[in-house]
N, C-alpha and C. Protein backbone atom coordinates (compact mmCIF):
# COMPACT_ATOMS: atom_id res chain seq x y z
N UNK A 1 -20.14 12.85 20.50
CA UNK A 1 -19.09 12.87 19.49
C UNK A 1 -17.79 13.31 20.15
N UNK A 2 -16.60 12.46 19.79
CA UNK A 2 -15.65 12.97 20.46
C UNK A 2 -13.91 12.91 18.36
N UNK A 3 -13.69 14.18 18.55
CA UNK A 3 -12.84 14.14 17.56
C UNK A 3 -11.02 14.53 18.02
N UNK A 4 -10.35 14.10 17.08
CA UNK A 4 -9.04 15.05 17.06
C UNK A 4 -8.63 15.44 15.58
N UNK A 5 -8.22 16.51 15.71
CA UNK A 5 -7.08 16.88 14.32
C UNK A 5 -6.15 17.01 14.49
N UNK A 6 -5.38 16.61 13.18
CA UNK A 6 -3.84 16.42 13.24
C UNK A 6 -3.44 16.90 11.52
N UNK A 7 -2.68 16.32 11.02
CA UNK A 7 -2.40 16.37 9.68
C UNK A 7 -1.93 15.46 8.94
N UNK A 8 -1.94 15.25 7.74
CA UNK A 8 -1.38 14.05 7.01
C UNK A 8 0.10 14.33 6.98
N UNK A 9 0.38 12.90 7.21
CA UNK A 9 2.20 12.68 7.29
C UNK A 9 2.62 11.82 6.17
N UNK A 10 3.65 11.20 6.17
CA UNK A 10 3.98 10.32 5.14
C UNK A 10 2.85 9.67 4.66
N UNK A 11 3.22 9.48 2.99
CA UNK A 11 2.04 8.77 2.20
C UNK A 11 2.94 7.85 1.42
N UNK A 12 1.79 6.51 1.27
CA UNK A 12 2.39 5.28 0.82
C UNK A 12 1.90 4.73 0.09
N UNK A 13 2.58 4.14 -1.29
CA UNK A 13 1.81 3.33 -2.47
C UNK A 13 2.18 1.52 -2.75
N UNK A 14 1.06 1.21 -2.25
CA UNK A 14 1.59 -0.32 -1.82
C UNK A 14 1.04 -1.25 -2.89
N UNK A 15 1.89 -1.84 -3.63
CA UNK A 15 1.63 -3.19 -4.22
C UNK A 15 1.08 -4.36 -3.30
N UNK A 16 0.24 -5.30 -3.44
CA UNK A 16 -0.18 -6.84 -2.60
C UNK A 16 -0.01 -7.74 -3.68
N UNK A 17 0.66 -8.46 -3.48
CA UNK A 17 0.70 -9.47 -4.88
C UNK A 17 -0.56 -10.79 -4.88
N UNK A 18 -0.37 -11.37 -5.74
CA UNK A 18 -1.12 -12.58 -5.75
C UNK A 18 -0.99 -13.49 -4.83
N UNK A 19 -2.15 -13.97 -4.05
CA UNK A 19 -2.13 -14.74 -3.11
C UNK A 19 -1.63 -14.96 -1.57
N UNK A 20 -1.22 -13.57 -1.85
CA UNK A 20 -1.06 -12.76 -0.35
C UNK A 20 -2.12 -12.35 0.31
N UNK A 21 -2.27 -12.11 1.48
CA UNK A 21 -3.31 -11.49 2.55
C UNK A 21 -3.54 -10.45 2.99
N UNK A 22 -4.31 -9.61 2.49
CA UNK A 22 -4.66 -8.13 2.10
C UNK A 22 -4.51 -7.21 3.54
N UNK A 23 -5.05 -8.22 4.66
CA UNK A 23 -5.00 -7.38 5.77
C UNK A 23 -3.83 -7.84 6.87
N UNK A 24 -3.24 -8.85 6.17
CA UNK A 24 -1.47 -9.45 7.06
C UNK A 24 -0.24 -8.42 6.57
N UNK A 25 -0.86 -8.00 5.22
CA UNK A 25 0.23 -7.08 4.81
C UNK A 25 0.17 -6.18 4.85
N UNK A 26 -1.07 -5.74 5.55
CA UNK A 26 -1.35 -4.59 5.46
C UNK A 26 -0.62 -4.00 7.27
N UNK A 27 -1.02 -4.92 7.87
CA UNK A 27 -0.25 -5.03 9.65
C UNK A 27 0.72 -5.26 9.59
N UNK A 28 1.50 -6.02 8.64
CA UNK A 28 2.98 -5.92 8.94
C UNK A 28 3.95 -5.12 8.31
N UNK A 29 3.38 -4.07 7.54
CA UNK A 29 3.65 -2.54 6.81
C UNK A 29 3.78 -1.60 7.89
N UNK A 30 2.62 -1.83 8.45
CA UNK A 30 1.80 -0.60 9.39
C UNK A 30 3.10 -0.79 10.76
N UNK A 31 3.37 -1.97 10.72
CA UNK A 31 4.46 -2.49 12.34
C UNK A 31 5.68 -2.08 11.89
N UNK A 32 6.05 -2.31 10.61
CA UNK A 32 7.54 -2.02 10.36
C UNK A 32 7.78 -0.48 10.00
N UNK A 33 6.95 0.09 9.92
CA UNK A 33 6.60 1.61 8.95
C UNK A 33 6.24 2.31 10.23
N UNK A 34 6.24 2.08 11.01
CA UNK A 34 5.34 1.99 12.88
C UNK A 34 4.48 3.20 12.65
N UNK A 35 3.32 3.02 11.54
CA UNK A 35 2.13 4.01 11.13
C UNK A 35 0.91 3.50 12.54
N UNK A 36 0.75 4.49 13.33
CA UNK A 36 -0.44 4.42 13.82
C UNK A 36 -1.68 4.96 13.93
N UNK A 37 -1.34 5.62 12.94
CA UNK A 37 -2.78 6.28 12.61
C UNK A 37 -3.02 6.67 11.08
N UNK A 38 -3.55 6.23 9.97
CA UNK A 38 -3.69 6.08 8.47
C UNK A 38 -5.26 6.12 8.36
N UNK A 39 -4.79 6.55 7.33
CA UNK A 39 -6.32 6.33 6.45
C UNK A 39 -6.20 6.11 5.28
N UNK A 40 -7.13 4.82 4.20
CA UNK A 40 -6.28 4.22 3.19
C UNK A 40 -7.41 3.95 2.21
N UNK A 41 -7.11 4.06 0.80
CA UNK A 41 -7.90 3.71 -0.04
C UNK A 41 -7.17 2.42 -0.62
N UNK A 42 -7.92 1.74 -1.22
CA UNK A 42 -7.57 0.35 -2.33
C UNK A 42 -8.21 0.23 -3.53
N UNK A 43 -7.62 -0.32 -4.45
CA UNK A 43 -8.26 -1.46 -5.82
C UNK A 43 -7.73 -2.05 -5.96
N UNK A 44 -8.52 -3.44 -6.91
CA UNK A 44 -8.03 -4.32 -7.05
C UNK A 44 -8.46 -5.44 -7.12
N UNK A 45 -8.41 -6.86 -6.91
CA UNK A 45 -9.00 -8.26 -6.39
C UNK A 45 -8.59 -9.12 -5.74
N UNK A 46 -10.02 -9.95 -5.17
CA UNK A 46 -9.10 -10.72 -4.21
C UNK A 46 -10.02 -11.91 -4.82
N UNK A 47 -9.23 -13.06 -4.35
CA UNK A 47 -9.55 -14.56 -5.04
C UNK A 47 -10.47 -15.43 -4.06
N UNK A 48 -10.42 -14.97 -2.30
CA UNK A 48 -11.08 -15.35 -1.83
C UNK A 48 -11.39 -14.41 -0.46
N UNK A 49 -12.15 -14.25 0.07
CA UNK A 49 -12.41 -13.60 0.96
C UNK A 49 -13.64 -13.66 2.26
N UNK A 50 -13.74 -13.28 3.09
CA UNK A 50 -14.98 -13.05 3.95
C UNK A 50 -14.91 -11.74 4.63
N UNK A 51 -16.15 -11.53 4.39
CA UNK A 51 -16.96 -10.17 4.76
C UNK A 51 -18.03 -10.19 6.02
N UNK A 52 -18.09 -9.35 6.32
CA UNK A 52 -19.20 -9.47 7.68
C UNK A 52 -20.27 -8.13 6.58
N UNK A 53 -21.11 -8.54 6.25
CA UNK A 53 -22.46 -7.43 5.91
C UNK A 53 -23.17 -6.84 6.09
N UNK A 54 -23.56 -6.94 7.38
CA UNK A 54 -24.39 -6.04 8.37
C UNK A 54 -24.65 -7.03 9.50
N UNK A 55 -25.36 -6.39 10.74
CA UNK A 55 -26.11 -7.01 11.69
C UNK A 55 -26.90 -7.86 11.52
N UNK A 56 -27.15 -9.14 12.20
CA UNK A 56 -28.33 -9.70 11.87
C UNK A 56 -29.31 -8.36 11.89
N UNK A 57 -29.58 -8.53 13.54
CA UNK A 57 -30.69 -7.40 13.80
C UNK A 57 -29.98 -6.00 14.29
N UNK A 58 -30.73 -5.20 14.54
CA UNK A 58 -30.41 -4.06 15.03
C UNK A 58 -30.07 -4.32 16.93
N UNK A 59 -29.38 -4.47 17.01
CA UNK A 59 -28.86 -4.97 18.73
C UNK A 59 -27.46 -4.51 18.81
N UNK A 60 -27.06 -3.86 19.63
CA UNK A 60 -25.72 -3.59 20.35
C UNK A 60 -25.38 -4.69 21.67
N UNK A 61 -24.33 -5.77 21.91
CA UNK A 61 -23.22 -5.89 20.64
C UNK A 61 -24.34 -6.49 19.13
N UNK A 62 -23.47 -6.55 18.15
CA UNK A 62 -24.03 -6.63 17.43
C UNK A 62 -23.77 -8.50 16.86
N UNK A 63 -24.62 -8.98 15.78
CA UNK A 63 -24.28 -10.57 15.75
C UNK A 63 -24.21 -10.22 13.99
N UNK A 64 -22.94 -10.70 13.90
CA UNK A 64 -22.47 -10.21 12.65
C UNK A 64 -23.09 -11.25 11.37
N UNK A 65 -23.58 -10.83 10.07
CA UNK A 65 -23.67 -11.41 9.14
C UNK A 65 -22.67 -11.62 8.12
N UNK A 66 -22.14 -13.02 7.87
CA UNK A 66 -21.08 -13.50 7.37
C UNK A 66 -21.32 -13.79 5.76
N UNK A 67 -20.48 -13.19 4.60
CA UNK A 67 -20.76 -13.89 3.47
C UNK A 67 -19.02 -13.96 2.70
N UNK A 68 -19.19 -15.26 2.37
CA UNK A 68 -17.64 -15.70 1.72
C UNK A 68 -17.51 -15.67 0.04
N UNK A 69 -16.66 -14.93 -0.33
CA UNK A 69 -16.48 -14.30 -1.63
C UNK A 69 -15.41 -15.77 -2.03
N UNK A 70 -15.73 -16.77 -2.83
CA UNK A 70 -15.14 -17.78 -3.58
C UNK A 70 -14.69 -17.59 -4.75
N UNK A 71 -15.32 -16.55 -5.19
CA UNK A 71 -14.57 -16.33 -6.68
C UNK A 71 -13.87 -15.07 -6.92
N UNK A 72 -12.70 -14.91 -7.89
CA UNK A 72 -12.12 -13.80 -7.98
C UNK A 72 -13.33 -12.50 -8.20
N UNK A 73 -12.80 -12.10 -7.09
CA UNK A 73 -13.42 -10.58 -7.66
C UNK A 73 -13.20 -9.06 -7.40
N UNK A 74 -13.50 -8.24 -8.23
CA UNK A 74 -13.22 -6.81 -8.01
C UNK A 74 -13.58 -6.19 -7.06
N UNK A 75 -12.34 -5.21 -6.20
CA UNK A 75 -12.76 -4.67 -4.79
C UNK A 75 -12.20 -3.52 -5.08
N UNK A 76 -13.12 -2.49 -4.58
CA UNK A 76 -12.46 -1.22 -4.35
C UNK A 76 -12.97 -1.02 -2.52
N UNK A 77 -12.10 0.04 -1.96
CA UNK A 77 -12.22 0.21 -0.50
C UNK A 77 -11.95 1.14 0.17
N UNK A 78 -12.24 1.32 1.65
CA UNK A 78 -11.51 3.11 2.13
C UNK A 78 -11.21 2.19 3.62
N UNK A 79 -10.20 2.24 4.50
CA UNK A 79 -10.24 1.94 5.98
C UNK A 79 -9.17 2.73 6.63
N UNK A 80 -9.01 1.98 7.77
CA UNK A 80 -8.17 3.14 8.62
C UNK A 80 -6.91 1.72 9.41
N UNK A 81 -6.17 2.74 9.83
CA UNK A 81 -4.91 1.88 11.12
C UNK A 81 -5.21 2.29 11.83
N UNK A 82 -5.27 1.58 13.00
CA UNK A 82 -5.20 2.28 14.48
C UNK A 82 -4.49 1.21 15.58
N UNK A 83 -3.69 1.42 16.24
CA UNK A 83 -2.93 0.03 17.16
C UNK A 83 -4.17 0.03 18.02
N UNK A 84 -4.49 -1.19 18.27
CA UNK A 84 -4.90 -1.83 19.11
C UNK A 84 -4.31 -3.11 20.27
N UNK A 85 -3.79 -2.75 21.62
CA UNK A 85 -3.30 -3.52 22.28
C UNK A 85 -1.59 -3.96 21.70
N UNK A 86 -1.31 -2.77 21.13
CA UNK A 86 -0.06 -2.38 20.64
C UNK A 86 0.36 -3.48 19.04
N UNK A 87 -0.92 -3.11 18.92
CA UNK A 87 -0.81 -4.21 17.25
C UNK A 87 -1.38 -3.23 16.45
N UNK A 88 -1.22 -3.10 14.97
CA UNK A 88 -2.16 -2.36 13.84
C UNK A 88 -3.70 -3.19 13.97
N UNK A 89 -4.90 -2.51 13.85
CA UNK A 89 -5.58 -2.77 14.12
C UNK A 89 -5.95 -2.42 12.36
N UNK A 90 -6.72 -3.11 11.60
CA UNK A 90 -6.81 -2.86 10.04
C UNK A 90 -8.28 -2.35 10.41
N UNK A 91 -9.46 -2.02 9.48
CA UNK A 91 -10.43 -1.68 9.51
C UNK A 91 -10.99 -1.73 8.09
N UNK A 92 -11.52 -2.54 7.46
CA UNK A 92 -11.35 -2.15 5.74
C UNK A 92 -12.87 -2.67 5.61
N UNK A 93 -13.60 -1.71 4.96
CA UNK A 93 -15.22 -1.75 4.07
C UNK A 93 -14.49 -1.93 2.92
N UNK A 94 -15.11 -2.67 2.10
CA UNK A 94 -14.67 -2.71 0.27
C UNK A 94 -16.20 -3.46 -0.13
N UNK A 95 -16.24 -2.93 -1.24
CA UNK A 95 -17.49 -3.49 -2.05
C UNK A 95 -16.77 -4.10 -3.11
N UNK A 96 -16.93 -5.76 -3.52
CA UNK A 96 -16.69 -6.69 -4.26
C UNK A 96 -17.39 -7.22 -4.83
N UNK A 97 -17.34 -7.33 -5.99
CA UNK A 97 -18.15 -8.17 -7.31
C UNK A 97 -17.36 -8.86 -8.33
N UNK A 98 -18.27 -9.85 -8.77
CA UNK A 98 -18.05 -10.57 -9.75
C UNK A 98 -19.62 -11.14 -10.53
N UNK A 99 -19.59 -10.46 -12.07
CA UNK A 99 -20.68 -10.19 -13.07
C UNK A 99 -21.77 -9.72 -11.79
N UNK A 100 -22.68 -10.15 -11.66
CA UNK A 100 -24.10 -9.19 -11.10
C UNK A 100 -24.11 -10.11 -9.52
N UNK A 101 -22.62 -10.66 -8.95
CA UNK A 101 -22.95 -11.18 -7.45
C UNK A 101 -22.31 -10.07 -6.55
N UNK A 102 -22.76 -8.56 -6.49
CA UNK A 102 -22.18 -7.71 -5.38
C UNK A 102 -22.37 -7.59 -4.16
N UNK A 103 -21.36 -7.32 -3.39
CA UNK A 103 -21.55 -7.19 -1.81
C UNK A 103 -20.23 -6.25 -1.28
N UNK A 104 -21.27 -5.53 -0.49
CA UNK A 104 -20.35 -4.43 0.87
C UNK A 104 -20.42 -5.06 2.12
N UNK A 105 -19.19 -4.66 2.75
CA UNK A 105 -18.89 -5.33 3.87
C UNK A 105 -17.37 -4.68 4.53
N UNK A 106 -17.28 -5.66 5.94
CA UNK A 106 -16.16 -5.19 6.21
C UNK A 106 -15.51 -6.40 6.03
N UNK A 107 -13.70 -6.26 5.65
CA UNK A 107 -13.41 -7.88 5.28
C UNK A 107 -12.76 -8.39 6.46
N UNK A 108 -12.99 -9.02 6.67
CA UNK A 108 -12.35 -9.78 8.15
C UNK A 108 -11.50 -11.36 7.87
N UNK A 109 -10.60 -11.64 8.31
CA UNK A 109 -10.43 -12.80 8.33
C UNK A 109 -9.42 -13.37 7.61
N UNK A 110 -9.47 -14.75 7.01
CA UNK A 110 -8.56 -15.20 5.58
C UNK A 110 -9.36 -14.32 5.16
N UNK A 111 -8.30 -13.94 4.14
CA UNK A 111 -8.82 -13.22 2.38
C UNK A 111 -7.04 -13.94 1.39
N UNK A 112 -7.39 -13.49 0.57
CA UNK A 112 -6.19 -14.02 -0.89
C UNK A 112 -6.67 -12.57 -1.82
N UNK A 113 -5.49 -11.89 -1.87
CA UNK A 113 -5.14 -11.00 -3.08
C UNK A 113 -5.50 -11.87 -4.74
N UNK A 114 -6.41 -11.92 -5.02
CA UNK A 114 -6.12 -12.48 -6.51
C UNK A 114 -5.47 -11.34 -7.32
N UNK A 115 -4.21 -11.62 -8.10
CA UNK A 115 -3.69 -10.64 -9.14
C UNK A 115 -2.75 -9.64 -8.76
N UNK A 116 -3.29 -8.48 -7.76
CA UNK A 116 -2.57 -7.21 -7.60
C UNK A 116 -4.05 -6.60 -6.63
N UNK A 117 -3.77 -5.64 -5.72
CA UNK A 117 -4.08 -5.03 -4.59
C UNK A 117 -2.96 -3.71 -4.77
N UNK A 118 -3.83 -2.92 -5.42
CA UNK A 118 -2.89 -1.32 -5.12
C UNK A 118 -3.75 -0.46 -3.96
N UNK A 119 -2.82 -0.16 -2.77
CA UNK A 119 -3.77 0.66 -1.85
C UNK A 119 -2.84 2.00 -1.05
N UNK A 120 -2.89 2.93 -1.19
CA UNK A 120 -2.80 4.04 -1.17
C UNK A 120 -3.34 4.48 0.26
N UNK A 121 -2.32 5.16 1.24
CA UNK A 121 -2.13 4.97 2.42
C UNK A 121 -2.03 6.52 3.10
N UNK A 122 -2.43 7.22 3.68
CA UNK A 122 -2.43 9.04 4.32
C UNK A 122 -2.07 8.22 5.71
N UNK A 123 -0.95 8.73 5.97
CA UNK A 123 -0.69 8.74 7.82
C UNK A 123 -0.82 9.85 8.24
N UNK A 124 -1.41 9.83 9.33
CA UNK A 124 -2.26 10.70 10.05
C UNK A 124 -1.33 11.36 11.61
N UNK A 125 -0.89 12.51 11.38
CA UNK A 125 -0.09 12.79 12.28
C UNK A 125 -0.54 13.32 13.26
N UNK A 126 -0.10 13.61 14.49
CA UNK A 126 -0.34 14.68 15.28
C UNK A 126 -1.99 13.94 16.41
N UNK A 127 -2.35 12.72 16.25
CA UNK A 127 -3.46 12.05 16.47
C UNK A 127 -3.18 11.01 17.47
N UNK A 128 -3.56 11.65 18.64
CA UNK A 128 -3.14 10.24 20.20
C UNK A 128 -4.66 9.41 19.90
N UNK A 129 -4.62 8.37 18.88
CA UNK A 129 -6.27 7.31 18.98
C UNK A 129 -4.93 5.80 18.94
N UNK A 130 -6.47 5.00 19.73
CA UNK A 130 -6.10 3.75 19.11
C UNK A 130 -7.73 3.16 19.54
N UNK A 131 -7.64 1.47 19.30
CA UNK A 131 -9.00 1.00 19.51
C UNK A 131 -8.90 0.21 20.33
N UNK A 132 -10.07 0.74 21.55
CA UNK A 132 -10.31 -0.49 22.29
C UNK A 132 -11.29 -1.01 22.58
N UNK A 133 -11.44 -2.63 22.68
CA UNK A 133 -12.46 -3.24 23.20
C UNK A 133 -13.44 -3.13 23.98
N UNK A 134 -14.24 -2.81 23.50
CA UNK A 134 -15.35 -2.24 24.45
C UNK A 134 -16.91 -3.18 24.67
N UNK A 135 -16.87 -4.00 26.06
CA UNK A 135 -17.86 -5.06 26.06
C UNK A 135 -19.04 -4.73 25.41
N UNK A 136 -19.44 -3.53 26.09
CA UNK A 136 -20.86 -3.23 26.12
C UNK A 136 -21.29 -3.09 24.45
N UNK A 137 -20.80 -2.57 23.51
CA UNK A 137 -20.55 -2.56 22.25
C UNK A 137 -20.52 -3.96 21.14
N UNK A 138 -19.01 -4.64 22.04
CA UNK A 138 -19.21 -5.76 20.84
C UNK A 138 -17.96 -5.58 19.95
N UNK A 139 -17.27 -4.39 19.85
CA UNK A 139 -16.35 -3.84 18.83
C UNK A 139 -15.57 -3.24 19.39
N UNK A 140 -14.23 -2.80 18.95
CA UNK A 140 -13.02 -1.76 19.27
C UNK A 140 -13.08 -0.17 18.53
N UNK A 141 -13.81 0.81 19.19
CA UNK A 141 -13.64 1.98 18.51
C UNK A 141 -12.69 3.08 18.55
N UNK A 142 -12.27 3.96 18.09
CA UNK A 142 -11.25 4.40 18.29
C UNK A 142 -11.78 5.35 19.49
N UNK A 143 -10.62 5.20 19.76
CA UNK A 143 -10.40 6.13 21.37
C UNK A 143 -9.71 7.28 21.46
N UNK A 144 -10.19 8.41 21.72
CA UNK A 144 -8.69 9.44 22.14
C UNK A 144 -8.11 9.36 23.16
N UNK A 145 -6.68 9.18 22.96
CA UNK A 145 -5.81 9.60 24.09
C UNK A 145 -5.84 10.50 25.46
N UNK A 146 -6.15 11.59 24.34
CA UNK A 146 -6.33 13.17 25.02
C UNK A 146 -6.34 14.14 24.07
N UNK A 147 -7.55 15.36 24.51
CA UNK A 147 -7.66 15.70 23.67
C UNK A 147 -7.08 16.67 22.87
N UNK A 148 -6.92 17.02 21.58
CA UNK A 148 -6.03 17.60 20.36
C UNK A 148 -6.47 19.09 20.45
């Protein structure tokens, strides 16, 4: 286990409108706002989306299971910012439903805001991380700088 502490810095209450891209707006907030380190809650819906759901199998790297959300539906969520390769790197789990079709996941990819996306944003101060690519893994985890 490797950690840092820091403290929460500026906090942000973000509208996503309809048919916008939950995690394009969410990186080009994070670039202009130059937040590199957040931690963020959401609600809301999105009209279309894809999720990765777990591993096939249990294997490091891992071979991701893909499922595509076609119909509007309700998401709530928690993720983080972190630059990666000097970009916002998004990170977002949300669990989405529509009547009794639910699924958790992380959302990756196209997605579409259906309606409104309110997500609520803690920047994280005082915190040298970002994520990097790491073969052996499969994924970008956050990294410390040095330590806090």
């Amino acid at each position: 286990m490797e950690y840092a502490k820091g403290n929460i810095g500026r906090v942000f209450t973000v509208r996503i409108d309809n048919k916008e891209n939950l995690i394009e707006e969410l990186e080009k907030l994070a670039k202009y706002e130059n937040i590199h380190s957040a931690v963020f809650v959401l609600l809301g819906a999105v009209g279309d989306a894809n999720l990765v759901t777990g591993p096939e199998n249990k294997t490091i790297p891992p071979e991701p299971v893909w499922a595509k959300l076609d119909k509007p539906s309700e998401v709530m969520g928690i993720g983080d910012i972190f630059f990666e390769n000097e970009k916002p790197k998004i990170h977002l789990h949300t669990s989405a439903g529509n009547r009794d079709n639910v699924k958790v996941g992380c959302l990756r990819g196209e997605n579409e805001t259906f309606m409104v996306v309110e997500v609520f944003i803690m920047e994280l101060s005082n915190i040298s991380a970002v994520r990097m690519f790491d073969n052996s893994k499969g994924f970008s985890p956050i990294q410390f700088k040095e330590n806090q």
